[in-house]
Protein backbone atom coordinates (compact mmCIF):
# COMPACT_ATOMS: atom_id res chain seq x y z
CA UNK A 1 -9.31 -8.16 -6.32
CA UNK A 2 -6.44 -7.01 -4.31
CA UNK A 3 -7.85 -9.26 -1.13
CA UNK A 4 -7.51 -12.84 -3.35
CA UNK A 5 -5.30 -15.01 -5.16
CA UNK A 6 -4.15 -14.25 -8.51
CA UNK A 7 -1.62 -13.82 -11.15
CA UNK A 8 -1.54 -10.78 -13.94
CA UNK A 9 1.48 -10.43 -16.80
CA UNK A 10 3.27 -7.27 -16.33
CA UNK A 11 2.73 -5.67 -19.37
CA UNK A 12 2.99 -2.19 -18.14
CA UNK A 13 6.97 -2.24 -17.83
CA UNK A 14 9.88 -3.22 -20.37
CA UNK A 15 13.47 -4.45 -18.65
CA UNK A 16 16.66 -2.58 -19.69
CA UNK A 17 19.90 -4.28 -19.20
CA UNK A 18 23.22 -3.24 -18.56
CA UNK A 19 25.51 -6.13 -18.99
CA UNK A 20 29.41 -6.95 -19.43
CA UNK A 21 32.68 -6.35 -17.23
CA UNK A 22 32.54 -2.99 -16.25
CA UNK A 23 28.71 -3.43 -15.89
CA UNK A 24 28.41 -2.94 -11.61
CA UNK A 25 31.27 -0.24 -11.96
CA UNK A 26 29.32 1.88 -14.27
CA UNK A 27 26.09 1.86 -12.78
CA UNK A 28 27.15 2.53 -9.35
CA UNK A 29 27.69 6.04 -10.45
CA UNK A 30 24.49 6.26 -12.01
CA UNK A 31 21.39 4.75 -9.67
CA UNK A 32 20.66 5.56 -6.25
CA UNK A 33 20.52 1.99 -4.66
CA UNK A 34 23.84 0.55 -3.68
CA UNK A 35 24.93 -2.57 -6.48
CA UNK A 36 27.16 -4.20 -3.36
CA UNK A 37 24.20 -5.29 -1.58
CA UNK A 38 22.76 -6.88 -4.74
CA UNK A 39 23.26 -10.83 -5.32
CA UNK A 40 21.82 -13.87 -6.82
CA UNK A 41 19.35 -13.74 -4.15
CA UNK A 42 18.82 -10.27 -3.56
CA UNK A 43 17.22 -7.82 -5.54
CA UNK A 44 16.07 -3.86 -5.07
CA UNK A 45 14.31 -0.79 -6.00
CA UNK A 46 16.10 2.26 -7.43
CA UNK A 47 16.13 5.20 -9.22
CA UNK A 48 18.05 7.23 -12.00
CA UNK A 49 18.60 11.08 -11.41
CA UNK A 50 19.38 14.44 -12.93
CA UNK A 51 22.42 16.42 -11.61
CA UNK A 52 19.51 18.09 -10.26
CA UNK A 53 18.16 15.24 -8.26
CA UNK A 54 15.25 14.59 -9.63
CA UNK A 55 14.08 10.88 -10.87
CA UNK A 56 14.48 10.02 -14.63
CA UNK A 57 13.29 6.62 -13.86
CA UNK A 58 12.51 4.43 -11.10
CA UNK A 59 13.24 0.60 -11.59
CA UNK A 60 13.35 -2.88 -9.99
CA UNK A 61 17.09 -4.31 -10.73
CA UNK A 62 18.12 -7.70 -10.50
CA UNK A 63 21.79 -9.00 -10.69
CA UNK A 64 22.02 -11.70 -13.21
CA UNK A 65 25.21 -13.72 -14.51
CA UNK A 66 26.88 -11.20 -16.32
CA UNK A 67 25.08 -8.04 -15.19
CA UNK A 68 22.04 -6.20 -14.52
CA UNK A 69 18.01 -6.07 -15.66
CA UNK A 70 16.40 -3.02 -14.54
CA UNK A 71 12.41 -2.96 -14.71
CA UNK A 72 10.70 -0.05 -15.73
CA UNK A 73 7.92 1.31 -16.76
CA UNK A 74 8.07 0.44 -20.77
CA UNK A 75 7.72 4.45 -21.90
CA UNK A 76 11.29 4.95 -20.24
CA UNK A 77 13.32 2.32 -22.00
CA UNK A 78 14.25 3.80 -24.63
CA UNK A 79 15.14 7.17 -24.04
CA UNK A 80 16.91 5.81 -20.74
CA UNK A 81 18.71 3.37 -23.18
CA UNK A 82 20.06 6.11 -25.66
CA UNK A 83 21.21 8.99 -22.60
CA UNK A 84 22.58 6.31 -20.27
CA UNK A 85 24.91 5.12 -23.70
CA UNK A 86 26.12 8.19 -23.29
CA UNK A 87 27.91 8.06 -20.47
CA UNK A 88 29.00 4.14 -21.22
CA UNK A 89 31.42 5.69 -24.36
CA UNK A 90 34.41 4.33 -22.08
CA UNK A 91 33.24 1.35 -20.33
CA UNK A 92 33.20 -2.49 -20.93
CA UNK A 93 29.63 -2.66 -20.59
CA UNK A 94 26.78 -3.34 -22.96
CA UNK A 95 23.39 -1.72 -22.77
CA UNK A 96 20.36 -3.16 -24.48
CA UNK A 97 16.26 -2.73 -24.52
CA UNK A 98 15.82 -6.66 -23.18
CA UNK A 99 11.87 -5.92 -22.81
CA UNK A 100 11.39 -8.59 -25.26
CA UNK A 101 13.68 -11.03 -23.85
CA UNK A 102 11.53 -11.51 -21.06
CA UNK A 103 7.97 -12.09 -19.94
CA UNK A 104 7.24 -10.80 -16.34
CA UNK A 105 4.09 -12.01 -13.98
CA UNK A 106 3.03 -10.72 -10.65
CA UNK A 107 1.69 -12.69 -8.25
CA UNK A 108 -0.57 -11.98 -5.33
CA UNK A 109 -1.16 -14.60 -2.45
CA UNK A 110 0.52 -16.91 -4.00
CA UNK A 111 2.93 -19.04 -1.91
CA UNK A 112 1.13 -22.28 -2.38
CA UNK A 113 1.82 -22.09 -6.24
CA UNK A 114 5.26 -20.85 -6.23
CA UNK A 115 6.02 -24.23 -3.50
CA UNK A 116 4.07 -26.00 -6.45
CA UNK A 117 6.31 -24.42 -9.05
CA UNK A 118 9.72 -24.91 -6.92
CA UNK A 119 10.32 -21.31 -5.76
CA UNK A 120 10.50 -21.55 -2.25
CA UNK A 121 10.52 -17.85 -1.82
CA UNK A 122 11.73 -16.48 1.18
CA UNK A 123 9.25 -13.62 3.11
CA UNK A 124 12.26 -11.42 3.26
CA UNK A 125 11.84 -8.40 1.06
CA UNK A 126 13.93 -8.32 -2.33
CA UNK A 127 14.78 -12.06 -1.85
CA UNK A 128 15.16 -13.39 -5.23
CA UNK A 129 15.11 -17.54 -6.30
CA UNK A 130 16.03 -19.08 -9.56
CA UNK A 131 14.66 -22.23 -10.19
CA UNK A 132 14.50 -24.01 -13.83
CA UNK A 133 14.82 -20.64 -15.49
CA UNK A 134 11.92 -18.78 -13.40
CA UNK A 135 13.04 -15.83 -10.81
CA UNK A 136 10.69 -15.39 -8.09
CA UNK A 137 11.65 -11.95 -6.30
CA UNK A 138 9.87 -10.80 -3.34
CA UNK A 139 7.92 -7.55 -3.11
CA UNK A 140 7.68 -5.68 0.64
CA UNK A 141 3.65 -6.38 0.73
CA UNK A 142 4.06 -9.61 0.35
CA UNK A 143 3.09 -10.09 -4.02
CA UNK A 144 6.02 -11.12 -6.00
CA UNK A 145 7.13 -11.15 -9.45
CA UNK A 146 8.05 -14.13 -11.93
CA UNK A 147 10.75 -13.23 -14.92
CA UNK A 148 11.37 -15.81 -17.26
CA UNK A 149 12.75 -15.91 -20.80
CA UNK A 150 10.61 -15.23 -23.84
CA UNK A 151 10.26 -18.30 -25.00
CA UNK A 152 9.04 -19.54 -22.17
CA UNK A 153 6.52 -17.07 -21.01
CA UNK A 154 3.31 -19.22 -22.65
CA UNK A 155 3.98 -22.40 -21.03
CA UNK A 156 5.10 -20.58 -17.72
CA UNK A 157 1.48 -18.72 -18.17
CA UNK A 158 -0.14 -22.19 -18.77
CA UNK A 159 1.01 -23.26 -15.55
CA UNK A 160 0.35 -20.53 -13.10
CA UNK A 161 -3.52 -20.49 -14.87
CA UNK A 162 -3.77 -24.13 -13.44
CA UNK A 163 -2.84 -22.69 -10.06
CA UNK A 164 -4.21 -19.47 -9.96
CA UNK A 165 -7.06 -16.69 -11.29
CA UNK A 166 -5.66 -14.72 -13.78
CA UNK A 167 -6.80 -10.72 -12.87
CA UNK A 168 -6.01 -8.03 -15.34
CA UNK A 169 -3.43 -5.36 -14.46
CA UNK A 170 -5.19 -3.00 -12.48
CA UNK A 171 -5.25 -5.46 -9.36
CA UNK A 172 -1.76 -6.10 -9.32
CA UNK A 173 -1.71 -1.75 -9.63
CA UNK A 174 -4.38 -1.42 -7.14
CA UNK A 175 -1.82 -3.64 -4.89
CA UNK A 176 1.05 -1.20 -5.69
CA UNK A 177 -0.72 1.71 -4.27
CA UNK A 178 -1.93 0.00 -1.20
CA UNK A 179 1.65 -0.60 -0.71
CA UNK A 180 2.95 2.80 -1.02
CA UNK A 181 5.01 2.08 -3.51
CA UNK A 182 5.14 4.79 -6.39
CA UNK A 183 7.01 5.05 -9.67
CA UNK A 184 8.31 7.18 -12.49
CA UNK A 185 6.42 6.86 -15.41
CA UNK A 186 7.26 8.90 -18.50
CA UNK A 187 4.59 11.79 -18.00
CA UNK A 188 6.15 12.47 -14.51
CA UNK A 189 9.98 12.10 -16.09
CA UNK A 190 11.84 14.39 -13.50
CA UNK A 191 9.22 15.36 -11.55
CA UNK A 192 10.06 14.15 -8.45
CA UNK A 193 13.47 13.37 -6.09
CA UNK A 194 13.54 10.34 -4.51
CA UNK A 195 12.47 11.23 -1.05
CA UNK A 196 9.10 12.38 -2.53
CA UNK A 197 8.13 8.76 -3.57
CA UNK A 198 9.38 7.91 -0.23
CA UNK A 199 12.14 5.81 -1.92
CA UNK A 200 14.43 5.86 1.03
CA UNK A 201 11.72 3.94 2.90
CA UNK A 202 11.70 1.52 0.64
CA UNK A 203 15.26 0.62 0.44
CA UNK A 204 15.79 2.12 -2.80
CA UNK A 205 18.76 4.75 -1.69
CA UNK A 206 21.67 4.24 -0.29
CA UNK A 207 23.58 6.91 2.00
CA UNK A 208 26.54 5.09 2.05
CA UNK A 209 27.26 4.16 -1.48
CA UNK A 210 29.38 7.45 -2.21
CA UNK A 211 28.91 9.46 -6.05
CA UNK A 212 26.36 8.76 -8.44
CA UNK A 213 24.47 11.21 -10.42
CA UNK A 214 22.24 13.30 -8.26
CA UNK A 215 24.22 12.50 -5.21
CA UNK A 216 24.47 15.41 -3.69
CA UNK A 217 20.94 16.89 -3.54
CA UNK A 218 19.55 13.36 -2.79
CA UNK A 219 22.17 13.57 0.38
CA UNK A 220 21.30 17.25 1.37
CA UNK A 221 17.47 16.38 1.60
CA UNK A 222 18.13 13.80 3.51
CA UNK A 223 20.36 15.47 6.14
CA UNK A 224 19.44 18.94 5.91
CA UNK A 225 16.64 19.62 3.90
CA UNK A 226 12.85 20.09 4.80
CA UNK A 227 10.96 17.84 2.67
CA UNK A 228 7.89 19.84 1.93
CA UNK A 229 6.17 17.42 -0.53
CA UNK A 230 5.76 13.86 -0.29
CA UNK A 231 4.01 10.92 -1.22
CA UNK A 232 0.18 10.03 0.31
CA UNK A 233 -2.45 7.57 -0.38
CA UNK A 234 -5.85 8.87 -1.31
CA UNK A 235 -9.36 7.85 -1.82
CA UNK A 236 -11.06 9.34 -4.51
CA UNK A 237 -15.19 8.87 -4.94
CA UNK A 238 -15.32 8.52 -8.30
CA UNK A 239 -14.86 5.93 -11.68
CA UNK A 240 -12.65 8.13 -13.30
CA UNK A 241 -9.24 6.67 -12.87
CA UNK A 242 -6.66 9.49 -13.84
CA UNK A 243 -3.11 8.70 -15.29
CA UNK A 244 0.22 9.63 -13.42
CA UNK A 245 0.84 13.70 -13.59
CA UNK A 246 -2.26 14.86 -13.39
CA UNK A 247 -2.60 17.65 -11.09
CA UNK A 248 -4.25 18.35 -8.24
CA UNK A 249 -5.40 21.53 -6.56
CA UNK A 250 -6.54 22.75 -3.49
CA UNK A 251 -7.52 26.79 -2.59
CA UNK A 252 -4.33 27.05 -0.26
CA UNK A 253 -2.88 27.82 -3.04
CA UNK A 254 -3.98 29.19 -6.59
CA UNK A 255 -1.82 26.78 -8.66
CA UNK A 256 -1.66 23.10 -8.46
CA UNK A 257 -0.46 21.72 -5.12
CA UNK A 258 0.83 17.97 -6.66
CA UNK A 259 0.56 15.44 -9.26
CA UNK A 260 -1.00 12.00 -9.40
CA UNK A 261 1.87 9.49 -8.79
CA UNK A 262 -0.01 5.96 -9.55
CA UNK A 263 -4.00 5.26 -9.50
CA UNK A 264 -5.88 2.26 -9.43
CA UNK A 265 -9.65 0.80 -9.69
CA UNK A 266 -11.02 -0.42 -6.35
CA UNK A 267 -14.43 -1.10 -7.27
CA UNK A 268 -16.42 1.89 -7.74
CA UNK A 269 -13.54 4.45 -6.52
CA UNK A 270 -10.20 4.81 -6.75
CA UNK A 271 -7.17 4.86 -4.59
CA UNK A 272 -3.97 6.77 -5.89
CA UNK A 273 -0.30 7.80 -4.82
CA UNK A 274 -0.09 11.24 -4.95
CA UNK A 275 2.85 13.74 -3.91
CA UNK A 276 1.40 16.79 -2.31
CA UNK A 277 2.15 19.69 -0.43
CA UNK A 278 2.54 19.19 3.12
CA UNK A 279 0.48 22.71 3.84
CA UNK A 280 -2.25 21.54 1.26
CA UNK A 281 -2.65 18.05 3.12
CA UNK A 282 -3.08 19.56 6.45
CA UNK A 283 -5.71 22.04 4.85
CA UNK A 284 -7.68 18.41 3.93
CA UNK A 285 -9.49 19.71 0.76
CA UNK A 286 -7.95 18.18 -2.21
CA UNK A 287 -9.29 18.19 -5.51
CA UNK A 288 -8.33 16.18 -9.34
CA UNK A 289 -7.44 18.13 -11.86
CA UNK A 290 -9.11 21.59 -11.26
CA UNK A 291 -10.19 23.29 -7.88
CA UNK A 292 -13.82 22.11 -8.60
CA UNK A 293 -12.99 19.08 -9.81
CA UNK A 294 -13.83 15.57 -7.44
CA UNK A 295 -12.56 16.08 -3.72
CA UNK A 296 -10.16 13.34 -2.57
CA UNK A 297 -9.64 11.88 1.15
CA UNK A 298 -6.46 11.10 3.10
CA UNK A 299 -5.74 7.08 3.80
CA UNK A 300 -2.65 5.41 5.83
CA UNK A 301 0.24 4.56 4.00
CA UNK A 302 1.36 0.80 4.99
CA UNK A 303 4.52 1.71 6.64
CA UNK A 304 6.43 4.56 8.25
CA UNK A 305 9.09 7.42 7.75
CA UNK A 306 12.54 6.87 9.82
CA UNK A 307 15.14 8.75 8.72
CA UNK A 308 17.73 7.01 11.43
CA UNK A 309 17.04 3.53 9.91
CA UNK A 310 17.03 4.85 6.33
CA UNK A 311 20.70 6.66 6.42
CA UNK A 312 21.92 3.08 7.81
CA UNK A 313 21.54 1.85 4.09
């Protein structure tokens, strides 16, 4: 469980890269995280938006040699592949589905076998390290992430099952939402703006970058707007684990009052991400799917809202 050490392959997500000359130019003006701050030893969360705002995909992205991976989940590859093309027509830049180029691990509580590996990570979150073809990158919680090249992935596997427990993917998920850290996946495509997976919190949005697609609504929420959904952690008392989108209700209102963002196993219950009404939350009874369906309870989210430090960015 979430509480031990252990390593789990990140099957759940494909990479998407965006490589060549013009490669940082052109996706400045599409993601919401600023490309400037990323390095060789930096790395960040973003997102990809409508004109409308809202979140076509959500993504780790790394800066590598000649341009950019962006992890996401592996249902939005493609069809973020063939629209962002689009808009590349003009530029010296090359887009490509890399999922297969690359084998992905996360690791939890694991700083004695990345030292054993030679990935001195630094706590620091985003800090990235590339040792003999590995790239440790460091997650805000703590966990990090291994990426290393396909052909490598079994022997890099071999190793980190000499150091550590291999747990199957719903710890390393179970970790996510204890973190507060939510993502598109392709049944909540466009669901969402940034600010309601509290991706300004998370370093994911920049303020200061200038245009990118989306811009302006992103901007407007963040300086003007009344947020009146968000993301929450919940508890829910029951085995059922339900898959990102499905609704929720609550008798405030006769229609649903949010959508399930990311849910886990943790034991005998779940815990979930959620984006809710703000009205619905204070009300306190929640309910899956229907408004008799299995109640849910509020829990703390791991870190807090500051809009002064988050327009810094």
């Amino acid at each position: 469980m979430v509480d031990s050490a252990f390593f789990c392959p990140l099957s759940h997500e494909g990479i998407l890269a965006v490589r060549g000359v013009d490669a940082s130019k052109f996706l400045q003006g599409q993601v919401t995280c600023n490309l400037n701050y990323l390095s060789a030893s930096y790395s960040s969360l973003g997102a990809r938006c409508t004109p409308k705002g809202r979140m076509q995909s959500s993504f780790r992205i790394v800066a590598i040699e000649d341009g950019y991976l962006l992890a996401m989940d592996a249902g939005l590859v493609a069809s973020q592949l063939a629209d962002l093309k689009k808009y590349a027509v003009f530029s010296k830049s090359t887009l490509t589905d890399a999922s297969a180029d690359y084998v992905r691990f996360g690791l939890n509580q694991a700083d004695e076998a990345l030292a054993t590996l030679g990935l001195p990570l630094p706590q620091a979150t985003g800090s990235v390290v590339l040792a003999d073809g590995i790239r440790a990158i460091r997650l805000d919680d703590g966990r990090c992430e291994l990426w290393v090249a396909a052909e490598r992935g079994a022997a890099v596997q071999t190793q980190l099952a000499s150091l550590l427990k291999q747990d199957p993917l719903n710890d390393w998920l179970l970790a996510q939402v204890r973190a507060g850290v939510g993502q598109v996946f392709e049944p909540t495509r466009e669901l969402f703006i940034p600010q309601m997976l509290n991706l300004q919190a998370l370093d994911g949005v920049s303020f200061k970058k200038g245009c990118y697609t989306g811009q302006e609504i992103v901007a407007r929420m963040q300086y003007l707007g009344k947020l009146k959904r968000r993301l929450y952690r919940l508890h829910l008392a029951a085995e059922i684990c339900p898959t990102p989108g499905t609704p929720l209700y609550s008798p405030v209102h006769g229609s649903a009052v949010g959508e399930v963002v990311l849910a886990a196993q943790a034991g005998n219950t779940v815990e979930l991400l959620a984006v809710l009404q703000e009205d619905a939350v204070n009300d306190g009874r929640l309910h899956l799917s229907t408004l008799d369906g299995p109640s849910l309870s509020l829990l703390d989210l791991p870190y807090t809202l500051d809009s002064n430090r988050e327009i810094q960015r």
